[in-house]
PDB file of N, CA and C in Angstrom:
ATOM      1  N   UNK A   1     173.549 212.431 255.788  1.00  0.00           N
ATOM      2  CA  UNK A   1     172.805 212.513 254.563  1.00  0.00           C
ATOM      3  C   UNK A   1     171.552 211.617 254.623  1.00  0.00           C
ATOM      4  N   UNK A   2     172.029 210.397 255.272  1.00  0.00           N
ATOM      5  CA  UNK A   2     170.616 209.486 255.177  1.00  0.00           C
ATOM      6  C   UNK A   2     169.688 210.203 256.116  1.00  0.00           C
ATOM      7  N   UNK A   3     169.697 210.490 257.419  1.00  0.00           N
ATOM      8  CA  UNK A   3     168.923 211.007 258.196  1.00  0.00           C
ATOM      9  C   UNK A   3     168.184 212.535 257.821  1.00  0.00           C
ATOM     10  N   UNK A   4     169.150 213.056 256.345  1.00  0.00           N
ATOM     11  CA  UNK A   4     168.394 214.196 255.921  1.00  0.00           C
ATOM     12  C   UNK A   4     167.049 213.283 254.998  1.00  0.00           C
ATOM     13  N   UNK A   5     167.397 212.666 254.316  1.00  0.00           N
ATOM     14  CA  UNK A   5     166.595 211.806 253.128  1.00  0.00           C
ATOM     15  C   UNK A   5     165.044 211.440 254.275  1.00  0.00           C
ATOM     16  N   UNK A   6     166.017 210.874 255.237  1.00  0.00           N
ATOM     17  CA  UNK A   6     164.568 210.388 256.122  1.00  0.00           C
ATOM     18  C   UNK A   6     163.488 211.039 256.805  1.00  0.00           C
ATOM     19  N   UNK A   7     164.647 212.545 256.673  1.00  0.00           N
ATOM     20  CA  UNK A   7     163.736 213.527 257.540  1.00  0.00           C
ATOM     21  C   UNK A   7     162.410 214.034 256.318  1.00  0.00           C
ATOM     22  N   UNK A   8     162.943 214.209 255.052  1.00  0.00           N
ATOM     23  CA  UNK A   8     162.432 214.587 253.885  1.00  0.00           C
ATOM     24  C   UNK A   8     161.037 213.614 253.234  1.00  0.00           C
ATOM     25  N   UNK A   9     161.358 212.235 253.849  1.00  0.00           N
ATOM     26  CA  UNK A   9     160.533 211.581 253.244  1.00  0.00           C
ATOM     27  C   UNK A   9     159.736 211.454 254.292  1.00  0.00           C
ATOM     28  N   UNK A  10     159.893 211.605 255.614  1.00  0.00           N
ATOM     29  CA  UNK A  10     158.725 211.808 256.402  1.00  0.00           C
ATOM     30  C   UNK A  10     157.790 213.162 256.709  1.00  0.00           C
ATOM     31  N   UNK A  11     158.299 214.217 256.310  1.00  0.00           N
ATOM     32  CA  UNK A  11     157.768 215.306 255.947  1.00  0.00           C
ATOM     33  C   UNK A  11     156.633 215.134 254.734  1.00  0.00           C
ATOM     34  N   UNK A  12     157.301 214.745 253.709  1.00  0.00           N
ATOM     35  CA  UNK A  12     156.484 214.579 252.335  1.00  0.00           C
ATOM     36  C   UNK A  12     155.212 213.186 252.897  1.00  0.00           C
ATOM     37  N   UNK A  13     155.537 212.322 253.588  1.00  0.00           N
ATOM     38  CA  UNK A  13     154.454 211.509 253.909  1.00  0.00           C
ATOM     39  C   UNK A  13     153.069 212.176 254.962  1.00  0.00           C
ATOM     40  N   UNK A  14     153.586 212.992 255.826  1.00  0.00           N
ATOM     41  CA  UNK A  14     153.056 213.805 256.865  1.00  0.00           C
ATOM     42  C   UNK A  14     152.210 215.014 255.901  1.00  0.00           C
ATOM     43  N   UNK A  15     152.175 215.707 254.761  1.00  0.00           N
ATOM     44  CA  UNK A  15     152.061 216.330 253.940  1.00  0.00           C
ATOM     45  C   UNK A  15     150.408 215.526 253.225  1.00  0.00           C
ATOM     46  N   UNK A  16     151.567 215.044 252.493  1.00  0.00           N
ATOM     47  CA  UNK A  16     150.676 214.041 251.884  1.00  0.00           C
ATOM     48  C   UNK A  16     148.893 213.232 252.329  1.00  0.00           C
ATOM     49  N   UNK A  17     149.557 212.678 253.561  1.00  0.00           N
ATOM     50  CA  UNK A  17     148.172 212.352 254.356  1.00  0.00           C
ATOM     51  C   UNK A  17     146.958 213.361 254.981  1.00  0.00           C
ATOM     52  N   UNK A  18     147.711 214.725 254.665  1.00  0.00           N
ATOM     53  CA  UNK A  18     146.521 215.221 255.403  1.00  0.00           C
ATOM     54  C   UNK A  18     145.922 216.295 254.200  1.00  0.00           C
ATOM     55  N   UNK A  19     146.401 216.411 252.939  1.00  0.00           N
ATOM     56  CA  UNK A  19     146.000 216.495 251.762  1.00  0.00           C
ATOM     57  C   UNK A  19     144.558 215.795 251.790  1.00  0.00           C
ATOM     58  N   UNK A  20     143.796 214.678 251.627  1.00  0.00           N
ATOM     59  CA  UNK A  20     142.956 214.291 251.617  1.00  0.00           C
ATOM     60  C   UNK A  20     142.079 214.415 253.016  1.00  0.00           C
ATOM     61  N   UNK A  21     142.814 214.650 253.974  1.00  0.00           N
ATOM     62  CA  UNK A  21     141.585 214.847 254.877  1.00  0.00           C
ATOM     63  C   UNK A  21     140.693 216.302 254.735  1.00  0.00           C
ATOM     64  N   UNK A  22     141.718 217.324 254.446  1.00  0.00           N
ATOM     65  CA  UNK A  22     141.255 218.614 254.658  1.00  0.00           C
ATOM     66  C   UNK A  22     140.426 218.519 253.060  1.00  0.00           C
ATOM     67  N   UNK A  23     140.593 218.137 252.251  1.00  0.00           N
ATOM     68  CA  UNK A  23     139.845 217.990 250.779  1.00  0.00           C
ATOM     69  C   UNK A  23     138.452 217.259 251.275  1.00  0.00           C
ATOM     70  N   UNK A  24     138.163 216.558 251.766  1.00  0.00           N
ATOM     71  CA  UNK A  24     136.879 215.820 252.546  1.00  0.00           C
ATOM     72  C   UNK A  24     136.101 216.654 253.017  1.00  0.00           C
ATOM     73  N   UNK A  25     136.827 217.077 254.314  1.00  0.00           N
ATOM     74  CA  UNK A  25     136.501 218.481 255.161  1.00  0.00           C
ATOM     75  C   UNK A  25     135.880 219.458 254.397  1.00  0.00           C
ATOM     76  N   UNK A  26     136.097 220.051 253.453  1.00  0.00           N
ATOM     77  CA  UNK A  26     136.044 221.368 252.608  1.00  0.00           C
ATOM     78  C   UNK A  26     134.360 220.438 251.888  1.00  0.00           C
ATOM     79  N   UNK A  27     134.551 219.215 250.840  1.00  0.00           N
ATOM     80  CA  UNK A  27     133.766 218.519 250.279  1.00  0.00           C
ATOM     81  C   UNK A  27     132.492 218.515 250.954  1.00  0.00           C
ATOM     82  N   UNK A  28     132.870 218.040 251.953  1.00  0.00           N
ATOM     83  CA  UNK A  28     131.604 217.924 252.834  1.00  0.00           C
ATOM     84  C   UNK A  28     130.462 218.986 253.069  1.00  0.00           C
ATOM     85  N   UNK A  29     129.743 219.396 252.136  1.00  0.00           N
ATOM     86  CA  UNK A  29     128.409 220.397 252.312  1.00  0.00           C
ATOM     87  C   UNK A  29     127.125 219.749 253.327  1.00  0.00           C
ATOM     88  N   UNK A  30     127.045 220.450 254.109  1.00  0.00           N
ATOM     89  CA  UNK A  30     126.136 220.211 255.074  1.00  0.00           C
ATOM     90  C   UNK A  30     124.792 220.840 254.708  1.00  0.00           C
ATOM     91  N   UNK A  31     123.396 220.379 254.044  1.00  0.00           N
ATOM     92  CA  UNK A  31     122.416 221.027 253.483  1.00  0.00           C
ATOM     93  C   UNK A  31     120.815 220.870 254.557  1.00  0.00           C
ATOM     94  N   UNK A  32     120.515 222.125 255.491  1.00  0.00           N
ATOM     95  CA  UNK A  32     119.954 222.260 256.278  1.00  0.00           C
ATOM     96  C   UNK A  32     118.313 222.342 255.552  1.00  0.00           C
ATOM     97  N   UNK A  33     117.863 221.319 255.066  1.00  0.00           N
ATOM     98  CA  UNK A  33     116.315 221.609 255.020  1.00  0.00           C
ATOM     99  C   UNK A  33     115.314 221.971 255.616  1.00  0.00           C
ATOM    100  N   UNK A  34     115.581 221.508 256.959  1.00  0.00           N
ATOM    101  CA  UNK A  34     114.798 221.473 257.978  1.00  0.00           C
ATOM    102  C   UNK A  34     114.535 222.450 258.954  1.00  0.00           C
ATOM    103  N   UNK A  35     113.244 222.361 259.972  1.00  0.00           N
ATOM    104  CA  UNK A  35     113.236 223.769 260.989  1.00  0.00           C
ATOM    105  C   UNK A  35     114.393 223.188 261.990  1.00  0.00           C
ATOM    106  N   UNK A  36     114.796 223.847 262.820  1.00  0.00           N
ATOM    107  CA  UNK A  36     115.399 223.767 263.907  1.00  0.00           C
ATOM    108  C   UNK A  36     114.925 222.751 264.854  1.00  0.00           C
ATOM    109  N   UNK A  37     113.552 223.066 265.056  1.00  0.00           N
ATOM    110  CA  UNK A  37     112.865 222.167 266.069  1.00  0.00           C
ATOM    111  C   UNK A  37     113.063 220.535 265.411  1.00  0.00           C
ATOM    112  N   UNK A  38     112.530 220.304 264.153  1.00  0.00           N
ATOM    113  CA  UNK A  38     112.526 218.864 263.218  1.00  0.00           C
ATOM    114  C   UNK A  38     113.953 218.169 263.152  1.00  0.00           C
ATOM    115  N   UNK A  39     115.016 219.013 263.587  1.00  0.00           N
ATOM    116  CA  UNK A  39     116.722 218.915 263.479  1.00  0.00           C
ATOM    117  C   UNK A  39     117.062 218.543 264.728  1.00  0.00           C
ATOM    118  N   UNK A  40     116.486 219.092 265.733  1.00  0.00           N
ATOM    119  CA  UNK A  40     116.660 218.382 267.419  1.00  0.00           C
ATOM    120  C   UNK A  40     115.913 217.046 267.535  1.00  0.00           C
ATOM    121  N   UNK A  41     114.949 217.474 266.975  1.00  0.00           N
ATOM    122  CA  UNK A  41     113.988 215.799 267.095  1.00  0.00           C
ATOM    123  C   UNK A  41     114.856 214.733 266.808  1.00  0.00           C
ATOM    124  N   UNK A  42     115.667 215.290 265.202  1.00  0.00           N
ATOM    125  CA  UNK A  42     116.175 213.663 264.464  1.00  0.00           C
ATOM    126  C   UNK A  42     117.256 213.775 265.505  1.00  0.00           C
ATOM    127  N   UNK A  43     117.799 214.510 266.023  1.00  0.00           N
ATOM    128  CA  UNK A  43     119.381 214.377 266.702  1.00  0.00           C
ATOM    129  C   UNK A  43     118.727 213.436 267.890  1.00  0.00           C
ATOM    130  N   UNK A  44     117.817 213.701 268.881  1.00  0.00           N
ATOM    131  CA  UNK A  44     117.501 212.742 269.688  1.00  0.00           C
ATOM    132  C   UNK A  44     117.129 211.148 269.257  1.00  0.00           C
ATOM    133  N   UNK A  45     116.561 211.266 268.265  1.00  0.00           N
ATOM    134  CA  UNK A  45     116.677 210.015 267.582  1.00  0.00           C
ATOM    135  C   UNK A  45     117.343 209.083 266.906  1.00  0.00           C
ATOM    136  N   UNK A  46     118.249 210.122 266.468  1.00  0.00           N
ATOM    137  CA  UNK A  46     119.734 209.781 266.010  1.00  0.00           C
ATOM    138  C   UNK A  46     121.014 209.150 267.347  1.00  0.00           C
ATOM    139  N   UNK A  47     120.768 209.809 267.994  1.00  0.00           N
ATOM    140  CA  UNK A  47     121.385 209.422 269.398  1.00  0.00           C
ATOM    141  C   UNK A  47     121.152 208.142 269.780  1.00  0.00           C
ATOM    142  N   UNK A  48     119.539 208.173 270.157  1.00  0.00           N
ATOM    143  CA  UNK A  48     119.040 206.837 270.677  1.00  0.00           C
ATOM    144  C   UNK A  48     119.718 205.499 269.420  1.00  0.00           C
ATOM    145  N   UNK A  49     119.509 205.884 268.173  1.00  0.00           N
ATOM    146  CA  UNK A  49     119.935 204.822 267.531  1.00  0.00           C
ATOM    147  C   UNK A  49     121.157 204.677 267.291  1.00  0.00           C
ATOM    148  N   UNK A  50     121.959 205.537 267.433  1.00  0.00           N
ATOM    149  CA  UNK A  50     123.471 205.423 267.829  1.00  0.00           C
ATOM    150  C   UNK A  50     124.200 204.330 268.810  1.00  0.00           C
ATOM    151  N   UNK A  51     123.069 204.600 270.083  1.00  0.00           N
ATOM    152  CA  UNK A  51     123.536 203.893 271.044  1.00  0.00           C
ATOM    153  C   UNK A  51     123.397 202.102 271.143  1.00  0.00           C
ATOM    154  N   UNK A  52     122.410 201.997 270.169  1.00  0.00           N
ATOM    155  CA  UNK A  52     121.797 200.914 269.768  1.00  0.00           C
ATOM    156  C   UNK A  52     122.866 199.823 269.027  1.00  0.00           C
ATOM    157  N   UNK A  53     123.477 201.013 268.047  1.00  0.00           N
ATOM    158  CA  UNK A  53     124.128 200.532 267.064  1.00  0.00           C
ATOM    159  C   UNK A  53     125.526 200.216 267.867  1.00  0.00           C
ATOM    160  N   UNK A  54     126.160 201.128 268.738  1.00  0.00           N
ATOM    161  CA  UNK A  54     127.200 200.850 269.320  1.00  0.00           C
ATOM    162  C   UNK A  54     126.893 199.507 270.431  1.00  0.00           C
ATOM    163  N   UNK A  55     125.806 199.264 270.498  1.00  0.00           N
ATOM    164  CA  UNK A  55     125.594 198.115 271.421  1.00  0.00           C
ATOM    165  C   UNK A  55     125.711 196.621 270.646  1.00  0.00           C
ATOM    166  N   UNK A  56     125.066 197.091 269.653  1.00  0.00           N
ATOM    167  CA  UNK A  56     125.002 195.824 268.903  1.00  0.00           C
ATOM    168  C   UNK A  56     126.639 195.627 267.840  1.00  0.00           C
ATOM    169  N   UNK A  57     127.467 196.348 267.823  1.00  0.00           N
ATOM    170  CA  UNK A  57     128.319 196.468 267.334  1.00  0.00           C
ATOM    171  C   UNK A  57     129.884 195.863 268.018  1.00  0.00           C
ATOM    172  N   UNK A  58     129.459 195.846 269.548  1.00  0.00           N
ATOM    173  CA  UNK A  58     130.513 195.364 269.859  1.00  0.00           C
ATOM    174  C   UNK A  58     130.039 193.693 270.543  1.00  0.00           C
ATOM    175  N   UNK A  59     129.071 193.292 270.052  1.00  0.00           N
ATOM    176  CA  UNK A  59     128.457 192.183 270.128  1.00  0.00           C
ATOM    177  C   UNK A  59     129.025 191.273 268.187  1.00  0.00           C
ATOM    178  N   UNK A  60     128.709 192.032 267.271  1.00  0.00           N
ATOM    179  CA  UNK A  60     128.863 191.588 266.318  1.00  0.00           C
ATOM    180  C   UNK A  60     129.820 192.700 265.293  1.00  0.00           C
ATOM    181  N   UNK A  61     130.791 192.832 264.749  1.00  0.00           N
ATOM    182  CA  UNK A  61     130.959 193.251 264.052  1.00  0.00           C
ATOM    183  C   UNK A  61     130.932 194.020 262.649  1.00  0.00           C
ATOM    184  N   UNK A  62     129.972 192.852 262.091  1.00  0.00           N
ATOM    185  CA  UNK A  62     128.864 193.351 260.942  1.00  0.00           C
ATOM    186  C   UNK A  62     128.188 194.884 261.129  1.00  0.00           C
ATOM    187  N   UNK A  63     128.313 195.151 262.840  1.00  0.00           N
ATOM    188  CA  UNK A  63     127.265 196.559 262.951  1.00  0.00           C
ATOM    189  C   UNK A  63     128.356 197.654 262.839  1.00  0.00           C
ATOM    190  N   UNK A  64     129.268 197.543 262.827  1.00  0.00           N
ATOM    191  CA  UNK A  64     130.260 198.900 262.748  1.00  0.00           C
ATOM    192  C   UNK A  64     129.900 199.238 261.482  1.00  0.00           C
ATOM    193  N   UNK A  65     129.659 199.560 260.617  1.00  0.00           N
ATOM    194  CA  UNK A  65     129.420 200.420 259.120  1.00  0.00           C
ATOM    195  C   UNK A  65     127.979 201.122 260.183  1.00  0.00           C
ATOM    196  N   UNK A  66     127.102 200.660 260.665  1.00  0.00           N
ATOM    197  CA  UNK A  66     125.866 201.189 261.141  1.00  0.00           C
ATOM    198  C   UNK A  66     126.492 202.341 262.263  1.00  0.00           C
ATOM    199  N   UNK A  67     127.373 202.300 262.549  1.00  0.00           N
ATOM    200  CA  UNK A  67     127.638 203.259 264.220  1.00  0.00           C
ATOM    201  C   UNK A  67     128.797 204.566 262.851  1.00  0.00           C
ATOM    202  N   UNK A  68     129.002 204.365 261.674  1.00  0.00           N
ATOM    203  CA  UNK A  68     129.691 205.257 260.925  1.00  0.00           C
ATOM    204  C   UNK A  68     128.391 205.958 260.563  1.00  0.00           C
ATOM    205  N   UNK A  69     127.337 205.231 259.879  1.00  0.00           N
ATOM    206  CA  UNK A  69     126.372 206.117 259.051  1.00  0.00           C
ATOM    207  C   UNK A  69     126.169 206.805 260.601  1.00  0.00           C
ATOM    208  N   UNK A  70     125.390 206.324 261.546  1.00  0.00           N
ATOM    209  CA  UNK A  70     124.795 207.086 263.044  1.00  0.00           C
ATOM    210  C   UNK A  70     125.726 207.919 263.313  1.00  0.00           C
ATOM    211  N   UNK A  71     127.267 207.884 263.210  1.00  0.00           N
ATOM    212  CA  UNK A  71     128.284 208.991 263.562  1.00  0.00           C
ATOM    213  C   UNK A  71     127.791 210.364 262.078  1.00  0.00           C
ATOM    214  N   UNK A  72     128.037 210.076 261.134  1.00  0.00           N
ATOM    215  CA  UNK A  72     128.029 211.098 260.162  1.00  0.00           C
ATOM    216  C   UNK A  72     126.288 211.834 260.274  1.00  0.00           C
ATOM    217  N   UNK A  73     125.931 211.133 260.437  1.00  0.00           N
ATOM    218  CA  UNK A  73     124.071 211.986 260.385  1.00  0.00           C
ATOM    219  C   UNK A  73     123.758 212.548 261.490  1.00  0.00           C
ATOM    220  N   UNK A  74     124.609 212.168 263.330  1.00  0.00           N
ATOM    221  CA  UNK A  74     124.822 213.125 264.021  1.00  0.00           C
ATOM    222  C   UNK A  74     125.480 214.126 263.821  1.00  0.00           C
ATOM    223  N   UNK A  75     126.750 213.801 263.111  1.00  0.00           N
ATOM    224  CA  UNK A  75     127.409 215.537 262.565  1.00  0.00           C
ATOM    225  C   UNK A  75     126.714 216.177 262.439  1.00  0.00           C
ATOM    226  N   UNK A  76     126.038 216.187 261.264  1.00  0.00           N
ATOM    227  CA  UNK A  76     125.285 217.198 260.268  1.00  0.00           C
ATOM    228  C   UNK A  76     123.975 217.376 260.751  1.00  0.00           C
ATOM    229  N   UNK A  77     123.137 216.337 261.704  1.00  0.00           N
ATOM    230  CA  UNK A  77     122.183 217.102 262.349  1.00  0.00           C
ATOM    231  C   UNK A  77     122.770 218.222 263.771  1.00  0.00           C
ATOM    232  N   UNK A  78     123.662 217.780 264.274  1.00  0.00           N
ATOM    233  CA  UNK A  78     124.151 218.824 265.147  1.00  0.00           C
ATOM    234  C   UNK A  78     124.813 220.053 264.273  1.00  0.00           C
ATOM    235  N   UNK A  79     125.424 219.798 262.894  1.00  0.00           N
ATOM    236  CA  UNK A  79     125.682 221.312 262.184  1.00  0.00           C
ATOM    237  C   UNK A  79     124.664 221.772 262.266  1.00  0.00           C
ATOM    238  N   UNK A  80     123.775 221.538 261.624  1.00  0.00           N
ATOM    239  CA  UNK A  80     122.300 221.850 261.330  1.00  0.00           C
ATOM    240  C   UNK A  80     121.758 222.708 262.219  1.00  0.00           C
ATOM    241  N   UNK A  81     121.567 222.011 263.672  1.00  0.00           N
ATOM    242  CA  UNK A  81     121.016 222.830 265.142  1.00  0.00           C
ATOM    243  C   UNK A  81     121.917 223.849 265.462  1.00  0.00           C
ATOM    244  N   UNK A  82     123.427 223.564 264.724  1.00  0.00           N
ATOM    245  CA  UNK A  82     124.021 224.492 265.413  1.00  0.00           C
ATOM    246  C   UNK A  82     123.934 226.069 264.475  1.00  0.00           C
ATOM    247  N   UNK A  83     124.033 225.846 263.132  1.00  0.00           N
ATOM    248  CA  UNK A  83     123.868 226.717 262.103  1.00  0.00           C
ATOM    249  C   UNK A  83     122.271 227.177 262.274  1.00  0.00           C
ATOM    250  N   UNK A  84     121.660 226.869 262.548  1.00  0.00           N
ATOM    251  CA  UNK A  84     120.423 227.069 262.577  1.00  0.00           C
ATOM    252  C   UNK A  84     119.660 227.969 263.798  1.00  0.00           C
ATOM    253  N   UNK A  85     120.278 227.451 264.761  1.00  0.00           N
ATOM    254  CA  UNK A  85     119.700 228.024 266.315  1.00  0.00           C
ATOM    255  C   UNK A  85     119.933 229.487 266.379  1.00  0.00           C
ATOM    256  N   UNK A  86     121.164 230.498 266.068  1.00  0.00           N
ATOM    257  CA  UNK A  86     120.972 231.955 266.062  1.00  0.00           C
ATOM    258  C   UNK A  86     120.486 232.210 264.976  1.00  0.00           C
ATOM    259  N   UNK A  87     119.968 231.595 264.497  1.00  0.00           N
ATOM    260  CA  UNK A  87     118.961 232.604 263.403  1.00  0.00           C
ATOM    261  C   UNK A  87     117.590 232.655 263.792  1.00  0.00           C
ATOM    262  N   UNK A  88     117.253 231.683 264.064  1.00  0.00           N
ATOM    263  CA  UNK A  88     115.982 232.018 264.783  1.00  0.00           C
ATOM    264  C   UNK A  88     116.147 232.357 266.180  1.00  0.00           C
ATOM    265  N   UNK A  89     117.216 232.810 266.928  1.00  0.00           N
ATOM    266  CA  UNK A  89     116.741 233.390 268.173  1.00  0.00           C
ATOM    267  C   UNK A  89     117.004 235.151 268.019  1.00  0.00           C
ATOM    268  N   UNK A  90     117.782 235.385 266.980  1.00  0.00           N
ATOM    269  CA  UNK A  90     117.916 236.636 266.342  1.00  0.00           C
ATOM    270  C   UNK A  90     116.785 237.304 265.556  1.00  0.00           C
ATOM    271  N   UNK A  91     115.571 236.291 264.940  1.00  0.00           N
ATOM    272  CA  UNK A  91     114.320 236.744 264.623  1.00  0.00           C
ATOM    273  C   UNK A  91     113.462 236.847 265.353  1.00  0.00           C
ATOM    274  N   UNK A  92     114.155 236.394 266.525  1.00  0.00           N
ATOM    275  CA  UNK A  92     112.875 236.950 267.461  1.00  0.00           C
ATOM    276  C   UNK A  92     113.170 238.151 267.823  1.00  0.00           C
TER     277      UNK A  92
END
């Protein structure tokens, strides 16, 4: 009986936790203003300062919030290039 209870309450915890990830996931609107070309630019630039941030981050700690924003604005500029790139090779 106990090992049913335990099986039950680790199910409902396993449940539970990924309730909020996939709600994030879904939340998360990715809004492409930009040309394609202006979206590769920031991604290379985004990169370079990524790497910056991961440098200086494992030097000081204070910089990890900086290597999260540089992680999330590579997402969405790589959604961006990626949502973006067959449409303009399909107008041509």
């Amino acid at each position: 009986m106990a090992k049913l209870h335990t099986a039950m309450a680790a199910a409902a915890l396993t449940f539970c936790a990924l309730i909020p990830v996939s709600a994030a996931a879904q939340a998360h609107d990715v809004t492409c203003k930009y040309t394609p070309a202006q979206h590769a630019d920031a991604l290379r630039v985004l990169e370079a300062e990524a790497a910056k941030a991961r440098a200086l981050a494992e030097a000081n700690p204070l910089y990890e919030s900086d290597v999260g924003y540089y992680a999330s604005a590579l997402r969405d500029a790589r959604a961006c290039v990626k949502m973006l790139a067959p449409v303009v090779s399909a107008s041509r």
